[in-house]
Protein backbone atom coordinates (compact mmCIF):
# COMPACT_ATOMS: atom_id res chain seq x y z
CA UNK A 1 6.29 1.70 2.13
CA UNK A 2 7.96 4.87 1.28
CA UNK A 3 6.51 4.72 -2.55
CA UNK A 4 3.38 4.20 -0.89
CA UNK A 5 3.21 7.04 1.33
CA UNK A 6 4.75 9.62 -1.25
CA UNK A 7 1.83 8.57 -3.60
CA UNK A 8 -0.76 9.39 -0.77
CA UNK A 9 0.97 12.60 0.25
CA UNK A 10 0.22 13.68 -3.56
CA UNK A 11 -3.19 13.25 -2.87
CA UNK A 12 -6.22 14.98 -1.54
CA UNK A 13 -7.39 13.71 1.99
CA UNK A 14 -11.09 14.21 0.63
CA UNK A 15 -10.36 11.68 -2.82
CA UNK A 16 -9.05 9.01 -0.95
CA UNK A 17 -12.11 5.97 -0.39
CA UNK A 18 -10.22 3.60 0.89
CA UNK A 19 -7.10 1.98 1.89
CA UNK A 20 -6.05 -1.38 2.29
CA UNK A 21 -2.83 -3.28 3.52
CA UNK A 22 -1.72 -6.80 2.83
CA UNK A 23 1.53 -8.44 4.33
CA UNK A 24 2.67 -12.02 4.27
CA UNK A 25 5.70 -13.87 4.73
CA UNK A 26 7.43 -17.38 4.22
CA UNK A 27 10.23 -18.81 5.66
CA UNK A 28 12.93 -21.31 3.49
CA UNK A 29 15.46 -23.28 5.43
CA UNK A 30 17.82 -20.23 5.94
CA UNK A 31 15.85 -16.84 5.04
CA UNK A 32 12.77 -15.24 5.67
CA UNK A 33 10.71 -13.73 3.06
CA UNK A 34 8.45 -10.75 3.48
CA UNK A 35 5.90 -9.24 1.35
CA UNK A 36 3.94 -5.85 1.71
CA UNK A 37 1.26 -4.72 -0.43
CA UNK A 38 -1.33 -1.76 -0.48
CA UNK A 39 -4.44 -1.52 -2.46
CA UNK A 40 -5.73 2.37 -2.62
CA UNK A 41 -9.03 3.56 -3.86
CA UNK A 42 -9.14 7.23 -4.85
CA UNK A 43 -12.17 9.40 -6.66
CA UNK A 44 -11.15 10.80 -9.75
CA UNK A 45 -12.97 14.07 -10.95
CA UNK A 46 -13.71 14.25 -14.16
């Protein structure tokens, strides 16, 4: 989450189009598994 948000703080409020989170998990017979994923959408000027 922390890569995630430095990457965004880079970033211009007005370039960002959208934002999306993921999470999911699984469990095996003695751990828990947890997965976290963002998907971001930025305008590029050329």
């Amino acid at each position: 989450m922390d890569a995630v948000n430095d990457y965004l703080s880079e970033l211009e409020e007005k370039n960002i189009v959208s934002i999306q989170y993921a999470t999911s998990h699984f469990s095996t017979l003695n751990e828990q598994i947890f997965s976290f994923s963002a998907c971001i959408v930025v305008r590029i000027k050329e």
